[in-house]
Protein backbone atom coordinates (compact mmCIF):
# COMPACT_ATOMS: atom_id res chain seq x y z
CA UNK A 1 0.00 0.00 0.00
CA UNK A 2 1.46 3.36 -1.03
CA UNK A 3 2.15 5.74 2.05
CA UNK A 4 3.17 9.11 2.46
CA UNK A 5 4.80 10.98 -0.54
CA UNK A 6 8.46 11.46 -0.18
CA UNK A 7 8.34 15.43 -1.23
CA UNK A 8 6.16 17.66 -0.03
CA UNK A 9 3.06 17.60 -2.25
CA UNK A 10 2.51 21.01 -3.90
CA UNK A 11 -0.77 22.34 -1.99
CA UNK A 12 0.03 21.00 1.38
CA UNK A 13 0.55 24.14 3.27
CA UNK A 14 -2.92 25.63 1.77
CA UNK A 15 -5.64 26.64 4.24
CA UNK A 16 -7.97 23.95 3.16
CA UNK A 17 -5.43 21.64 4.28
CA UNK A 18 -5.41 22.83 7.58
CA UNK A 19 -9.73 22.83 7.62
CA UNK A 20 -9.83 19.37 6.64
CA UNK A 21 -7.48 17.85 9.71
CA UNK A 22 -9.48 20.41 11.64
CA UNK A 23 -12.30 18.74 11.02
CA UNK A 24 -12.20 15.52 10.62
CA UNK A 25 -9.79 15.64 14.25
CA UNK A 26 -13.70 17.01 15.57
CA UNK A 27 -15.33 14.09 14.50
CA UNK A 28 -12.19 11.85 16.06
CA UNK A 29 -12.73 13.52 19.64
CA UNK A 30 -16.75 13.41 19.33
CA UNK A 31 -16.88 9.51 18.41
CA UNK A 32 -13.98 8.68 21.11
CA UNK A 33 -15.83 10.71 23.54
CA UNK A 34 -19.46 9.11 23.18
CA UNK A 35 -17.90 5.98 23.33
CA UNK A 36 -15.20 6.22 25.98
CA UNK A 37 -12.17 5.04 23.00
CA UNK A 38 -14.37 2.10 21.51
CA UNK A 39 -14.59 4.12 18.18
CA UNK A 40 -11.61 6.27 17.39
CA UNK A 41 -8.99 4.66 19.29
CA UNK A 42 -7.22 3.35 16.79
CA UNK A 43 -6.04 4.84 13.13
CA UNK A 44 -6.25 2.82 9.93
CA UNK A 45 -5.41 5.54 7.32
CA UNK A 46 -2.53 4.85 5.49
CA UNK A 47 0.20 2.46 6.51
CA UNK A 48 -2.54 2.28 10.06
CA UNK A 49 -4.86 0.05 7.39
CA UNK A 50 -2.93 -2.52 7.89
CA UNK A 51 -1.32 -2.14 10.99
CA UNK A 52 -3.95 -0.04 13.42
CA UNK A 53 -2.44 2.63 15.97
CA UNK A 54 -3.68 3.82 19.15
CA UNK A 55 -5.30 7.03 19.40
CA UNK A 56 -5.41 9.30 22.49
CA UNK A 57 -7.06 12.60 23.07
CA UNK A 58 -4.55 15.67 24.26
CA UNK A 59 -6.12 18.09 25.90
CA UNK A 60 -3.94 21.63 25.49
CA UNK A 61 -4.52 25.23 26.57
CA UNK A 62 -4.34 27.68 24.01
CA UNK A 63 -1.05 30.04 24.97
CA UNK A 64 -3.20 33.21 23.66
CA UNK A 65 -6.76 33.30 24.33
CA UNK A 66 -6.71 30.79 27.57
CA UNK A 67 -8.81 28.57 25.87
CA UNK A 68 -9.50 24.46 26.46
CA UNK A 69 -8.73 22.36 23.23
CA UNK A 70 -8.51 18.94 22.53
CA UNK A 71 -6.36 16.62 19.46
CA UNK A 72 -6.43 13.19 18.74
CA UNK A 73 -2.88 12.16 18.38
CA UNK A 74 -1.08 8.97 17.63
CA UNK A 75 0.81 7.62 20.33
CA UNK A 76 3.33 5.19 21.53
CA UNK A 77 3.29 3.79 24.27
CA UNK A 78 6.63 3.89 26.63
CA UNK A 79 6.31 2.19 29.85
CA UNK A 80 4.42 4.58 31.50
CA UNK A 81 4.98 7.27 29.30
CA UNK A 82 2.93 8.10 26.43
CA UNK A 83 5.33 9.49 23.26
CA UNK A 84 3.22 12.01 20.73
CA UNK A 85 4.62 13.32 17.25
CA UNK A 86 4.20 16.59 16.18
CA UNK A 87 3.75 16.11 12.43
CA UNK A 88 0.62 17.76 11.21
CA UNK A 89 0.43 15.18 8.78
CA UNK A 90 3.30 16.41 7.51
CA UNK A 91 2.40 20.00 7.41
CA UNK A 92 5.54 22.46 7.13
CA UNK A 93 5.81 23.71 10.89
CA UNK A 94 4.40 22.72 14.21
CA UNK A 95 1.04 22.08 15.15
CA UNK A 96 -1.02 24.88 17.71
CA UNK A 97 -1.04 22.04 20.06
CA UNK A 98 2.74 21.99 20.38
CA UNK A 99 3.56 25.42 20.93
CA UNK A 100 0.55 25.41 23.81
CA UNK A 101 1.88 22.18 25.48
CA UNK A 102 5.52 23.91 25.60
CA UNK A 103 3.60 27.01 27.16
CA UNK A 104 1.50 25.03 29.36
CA UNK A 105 2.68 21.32 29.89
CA UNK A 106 0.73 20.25 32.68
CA UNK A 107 -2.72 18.50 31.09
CA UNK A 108 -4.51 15.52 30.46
CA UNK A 109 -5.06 13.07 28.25
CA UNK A 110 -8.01 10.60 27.46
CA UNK A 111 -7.53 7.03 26.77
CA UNK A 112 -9.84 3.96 26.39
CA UNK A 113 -11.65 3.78 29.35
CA UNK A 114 -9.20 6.21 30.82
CA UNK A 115 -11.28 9.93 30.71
CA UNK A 116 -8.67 11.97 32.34
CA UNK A 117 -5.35 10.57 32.98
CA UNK A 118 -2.97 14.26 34.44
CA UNK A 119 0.52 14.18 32.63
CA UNK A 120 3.46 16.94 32.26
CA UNK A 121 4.83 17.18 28.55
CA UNK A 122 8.25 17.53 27.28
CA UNK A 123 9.90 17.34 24.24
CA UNK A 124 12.39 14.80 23.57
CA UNK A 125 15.73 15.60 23.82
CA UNK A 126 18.76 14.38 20.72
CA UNK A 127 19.12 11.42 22.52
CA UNK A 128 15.95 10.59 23.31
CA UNK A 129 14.57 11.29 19.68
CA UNK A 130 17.51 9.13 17.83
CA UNK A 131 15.91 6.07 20.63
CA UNK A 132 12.60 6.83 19.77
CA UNK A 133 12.61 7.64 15.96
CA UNK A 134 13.01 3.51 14.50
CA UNK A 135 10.06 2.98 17.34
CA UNK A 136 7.47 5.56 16.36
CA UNK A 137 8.24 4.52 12.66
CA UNK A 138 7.61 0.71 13.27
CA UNK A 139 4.76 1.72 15.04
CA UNK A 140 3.25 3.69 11.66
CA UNK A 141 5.59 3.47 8.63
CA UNK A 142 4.10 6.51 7.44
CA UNK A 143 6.02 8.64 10.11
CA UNK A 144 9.06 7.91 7.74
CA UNK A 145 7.47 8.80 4.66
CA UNK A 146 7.03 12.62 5.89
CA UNK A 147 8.08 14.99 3.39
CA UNK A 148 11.17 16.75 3.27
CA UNK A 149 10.63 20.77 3.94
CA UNK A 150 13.47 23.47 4.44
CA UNK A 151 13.67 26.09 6.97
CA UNK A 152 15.83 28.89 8.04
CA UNK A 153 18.98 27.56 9.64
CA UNK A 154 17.06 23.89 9.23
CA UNK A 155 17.16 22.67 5.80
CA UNK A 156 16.28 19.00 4.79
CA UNK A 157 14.12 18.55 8.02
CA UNK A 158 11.19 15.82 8.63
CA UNK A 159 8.41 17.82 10.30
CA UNK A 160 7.56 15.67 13.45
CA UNK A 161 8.98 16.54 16.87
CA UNK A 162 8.73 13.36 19.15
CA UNK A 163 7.07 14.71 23.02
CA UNK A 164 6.93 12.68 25.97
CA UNK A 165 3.85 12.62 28.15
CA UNK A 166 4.89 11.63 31.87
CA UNK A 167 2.25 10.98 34.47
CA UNK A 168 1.66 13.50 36.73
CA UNK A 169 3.66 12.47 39.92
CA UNK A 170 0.78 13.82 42.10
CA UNK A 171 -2.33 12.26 41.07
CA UNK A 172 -4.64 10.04 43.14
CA UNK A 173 -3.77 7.33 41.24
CA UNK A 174 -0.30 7.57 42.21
CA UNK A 175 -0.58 8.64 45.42
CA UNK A 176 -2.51 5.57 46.28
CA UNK A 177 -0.23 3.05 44.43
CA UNK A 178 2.87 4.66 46.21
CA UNK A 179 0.03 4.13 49.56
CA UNK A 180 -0.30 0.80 48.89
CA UNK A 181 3.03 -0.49 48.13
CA UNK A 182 4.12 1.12 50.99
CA UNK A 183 1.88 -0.55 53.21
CA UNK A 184 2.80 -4.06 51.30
CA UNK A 185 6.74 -3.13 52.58
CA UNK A 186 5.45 -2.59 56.20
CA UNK A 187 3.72 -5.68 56.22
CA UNK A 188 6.81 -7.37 55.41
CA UNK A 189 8.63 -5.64 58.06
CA UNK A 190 5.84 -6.97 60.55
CA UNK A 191 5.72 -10.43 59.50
CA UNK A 192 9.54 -10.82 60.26
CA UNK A 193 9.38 -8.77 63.33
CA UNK A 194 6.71 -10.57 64.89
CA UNK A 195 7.64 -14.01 63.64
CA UNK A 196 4.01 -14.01 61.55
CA UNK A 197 5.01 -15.44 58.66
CA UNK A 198 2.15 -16.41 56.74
CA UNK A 199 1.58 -12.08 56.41
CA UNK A 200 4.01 -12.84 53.78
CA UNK A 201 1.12 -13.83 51.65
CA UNK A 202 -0.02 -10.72 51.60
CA UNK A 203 3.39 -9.14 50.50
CA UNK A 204 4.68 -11.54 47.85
CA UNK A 205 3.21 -13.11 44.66
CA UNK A 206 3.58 -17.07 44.99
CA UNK A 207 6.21 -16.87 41.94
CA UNK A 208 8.66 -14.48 43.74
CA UNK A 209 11.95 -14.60 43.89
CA UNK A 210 13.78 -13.30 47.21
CA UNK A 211 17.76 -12.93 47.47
CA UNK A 212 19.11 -12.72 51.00
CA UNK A 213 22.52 -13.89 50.28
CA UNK A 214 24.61 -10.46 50.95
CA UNK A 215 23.03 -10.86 54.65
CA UNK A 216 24.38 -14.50 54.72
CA UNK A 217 20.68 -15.91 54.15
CA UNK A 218 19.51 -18.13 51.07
CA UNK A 219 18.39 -17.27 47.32
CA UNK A 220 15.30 -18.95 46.23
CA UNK A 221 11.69 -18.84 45.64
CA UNK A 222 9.06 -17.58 47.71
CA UNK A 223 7.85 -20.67 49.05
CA UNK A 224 11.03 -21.68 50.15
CA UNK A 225 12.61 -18.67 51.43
CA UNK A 226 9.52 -18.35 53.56
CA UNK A 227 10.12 -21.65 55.09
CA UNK A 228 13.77 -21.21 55.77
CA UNK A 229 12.90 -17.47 57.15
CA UNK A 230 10.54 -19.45 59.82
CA UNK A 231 13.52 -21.69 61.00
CA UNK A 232 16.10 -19.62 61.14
CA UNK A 233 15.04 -16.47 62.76
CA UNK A 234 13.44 -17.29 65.91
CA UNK A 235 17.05 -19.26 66.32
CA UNK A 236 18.91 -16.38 65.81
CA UNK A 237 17.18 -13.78 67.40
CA UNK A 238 14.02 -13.32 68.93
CA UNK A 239 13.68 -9.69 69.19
CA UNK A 240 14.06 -8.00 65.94
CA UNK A 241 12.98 -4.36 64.94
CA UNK A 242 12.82 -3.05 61.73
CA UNK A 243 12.90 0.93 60.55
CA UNK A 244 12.07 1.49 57.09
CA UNK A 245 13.03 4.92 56.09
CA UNK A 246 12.64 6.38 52.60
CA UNK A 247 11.22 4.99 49.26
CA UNK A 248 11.91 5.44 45.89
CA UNK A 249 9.17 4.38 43.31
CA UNK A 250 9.63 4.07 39.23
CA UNK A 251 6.42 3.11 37.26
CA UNK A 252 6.74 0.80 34.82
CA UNK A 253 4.64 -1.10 32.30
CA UNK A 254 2.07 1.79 32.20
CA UNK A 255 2.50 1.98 35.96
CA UNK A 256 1.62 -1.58 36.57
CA UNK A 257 5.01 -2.80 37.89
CA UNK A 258 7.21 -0.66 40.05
CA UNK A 259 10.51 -0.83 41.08
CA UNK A 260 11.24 0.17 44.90
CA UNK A 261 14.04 0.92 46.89
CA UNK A 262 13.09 0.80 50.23
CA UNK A 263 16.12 2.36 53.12
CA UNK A 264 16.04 -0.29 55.97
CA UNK A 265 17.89 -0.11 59.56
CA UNK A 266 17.86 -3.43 60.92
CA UNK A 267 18.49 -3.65 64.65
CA UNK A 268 18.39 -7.39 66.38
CA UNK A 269 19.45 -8.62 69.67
CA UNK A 270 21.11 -11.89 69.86
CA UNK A 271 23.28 -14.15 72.71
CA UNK A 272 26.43 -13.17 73.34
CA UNK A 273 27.48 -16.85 73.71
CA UNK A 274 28.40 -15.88 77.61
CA UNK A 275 24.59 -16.16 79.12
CA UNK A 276 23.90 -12.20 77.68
CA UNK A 277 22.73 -10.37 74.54
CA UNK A 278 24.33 -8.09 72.64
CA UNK A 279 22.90 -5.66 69.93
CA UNK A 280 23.63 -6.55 66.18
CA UNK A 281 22.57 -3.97 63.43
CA UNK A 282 22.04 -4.02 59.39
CA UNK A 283 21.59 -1.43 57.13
CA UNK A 284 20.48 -1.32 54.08
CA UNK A 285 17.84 -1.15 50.88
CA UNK A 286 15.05 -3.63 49.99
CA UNK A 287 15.46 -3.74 45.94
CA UNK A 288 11.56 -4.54 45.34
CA UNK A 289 9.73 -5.45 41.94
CA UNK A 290 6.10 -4.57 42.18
CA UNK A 291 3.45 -6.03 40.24
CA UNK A 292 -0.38 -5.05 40.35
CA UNK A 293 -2.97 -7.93 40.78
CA UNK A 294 -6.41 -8.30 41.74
CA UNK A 295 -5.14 -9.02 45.23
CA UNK A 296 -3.57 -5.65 45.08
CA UNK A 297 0.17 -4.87 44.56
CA UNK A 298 2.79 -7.53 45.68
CA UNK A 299 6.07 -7.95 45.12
CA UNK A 300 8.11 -10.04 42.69
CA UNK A 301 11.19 -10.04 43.57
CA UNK A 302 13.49 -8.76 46.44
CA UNK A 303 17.45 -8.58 46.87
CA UNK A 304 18.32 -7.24 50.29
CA UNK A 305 20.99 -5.14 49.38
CA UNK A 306 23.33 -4.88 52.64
CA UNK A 307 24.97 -1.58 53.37
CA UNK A 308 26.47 -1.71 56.59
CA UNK A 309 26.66 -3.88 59.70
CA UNK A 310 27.67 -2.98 62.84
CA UNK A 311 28.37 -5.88 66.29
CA UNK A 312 28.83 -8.74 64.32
């Protein structure tokens, strides 16, 4: 099927041009609206015929009159970013949309059965565009087809500037994800504090993995880590008391895994070997991988990544 042209077709920069995407975008936001991204979520024009690609709404403020304005833009997804191309359809200079995002780039976006998910914008850096380029052109062929226009101090340039879309960090979403995965790492805490070890259930998914070895423990799967955690603790110290401190979160998978860092202080008294106790600490981070379930989030994996010791 024939795609884009590979020079910029005479006519292209004409007003009509500009009506018709105007237009026809309209229609794309009224459809995906009505039916919350069952019709319009996808784009099968050109090389998209063959190979549909998602469709989300922008919304964008305009930077002169204020007002509230929304474009249906193809997107690819990037963990839990969401990468947009300023093309135009090939048009010889940015869209409205971009200047108003780099004016204002705190907004939202609408995806299937997602109204109103907040997100900053950004454009992509060098880097970041020569990574995401051979992506966003597998995704729709067409993006490589885009004529060739010249500019001052820019000649030989594709229109098309790749932006990221990052989720707001502050949104209720978030806030209760970070919520709940923090609760998930206290539970932990509690189950090896107070010798409860079947809380573990609630922490880990029955296929995780759990590394203890830099601590002098064992490397294995759940099921038996939590059987050799409830045989050799209560022999090696019976009064244990863990602080966890700070936590680091990075969404991935459209912010259904996580990696966490967790800071830990470890402080456990043990025997002496003279008829006393003595205090023995550990410091460190619990390296978590989060998953979402329908049980809620739970972890993956975990390395307990040892720091310092101190009475040993």
């Amino acid at each position: 099927m024939a795609g884009l042209p590979k020079e910029k077709p005479e006519g292209l920069d004409k007003p009509i041009v500009a009506t018709i995407i105007k237009y026809g975008a309209k229609a794309n936001v009224r459809a995906f609206r009505l039916t919350n991204g069952r019709i319009g979520a996808k784009w099968r024009i050109g090389a998209g015929w063959r190979k549909p690609v998602p469709v989300l709404l922008l919304d964008h403020v305009g930077r002169k009159s204020g007002a509230r304005f929304t474009t249906p833009l193809l997107y690819l997804p990037d963990g839990s970013d969401l990468v947009v191309v300023a093309s135009q359809g090939g048009l010889p200079r940015n869209p409205q949309w971009f200047h108003n995002l780099v004016a204002t780039p705190d907004t939202t976006v609408a995806l299937p059965r997602e109204r109103a998910r907040p997100v900053r914008a950004r454009v992509a850096g060098p880097g970041e565009r020569a990574l995401l380029w051979p992506r966003l052109v597998d995704l729709y062929a067409d993006f490589d087809e885009l004529p060739v226009v010249d500019g001052p101090g820019d000649p030989g340039r594709r229109p098309g500037t790749p932006l990221r879309t990052e989720e707001h960090p502050w949104t209720c979403r978030s806030l209760s994800d970070r919520a709940e995965i923090t609760d998930a790492i206290t539970r932990y805490t509690l189950a090896v504090d107070e010798g409860d070890f079947d809380r573990l259930d609630t922490v880990f998914t029955p296929d995780a993995h759990i590394d203890y070895t830099e601590s002098g423990g064992v490397v294995d799967t759940y099921e038996v880590v939590k059987a050799w955690l409830a045989e050799a603790l209560p022999g090696f110290s019976r009064h244990r008391l863990h602080t966890v401190g700070q936590i680091a979160f990075d969404f991935t998978e459209g912010r259904d895994a996580a990696e966490v860092t967790a800071y830990f202080h470890n402080p456990m008294r043990i025997s002496d070997g003279r008829g006393g106790e003595r205090v023995v600490e550990v410091g460190g981070l619990y390296r978590h991988s989060f998953v979402r379930t329908d049980a809620g989030w739970r972890s993956r994996r975990l390395h307990e990544q040892v720091v310092w010791t101190r009475g040993f």
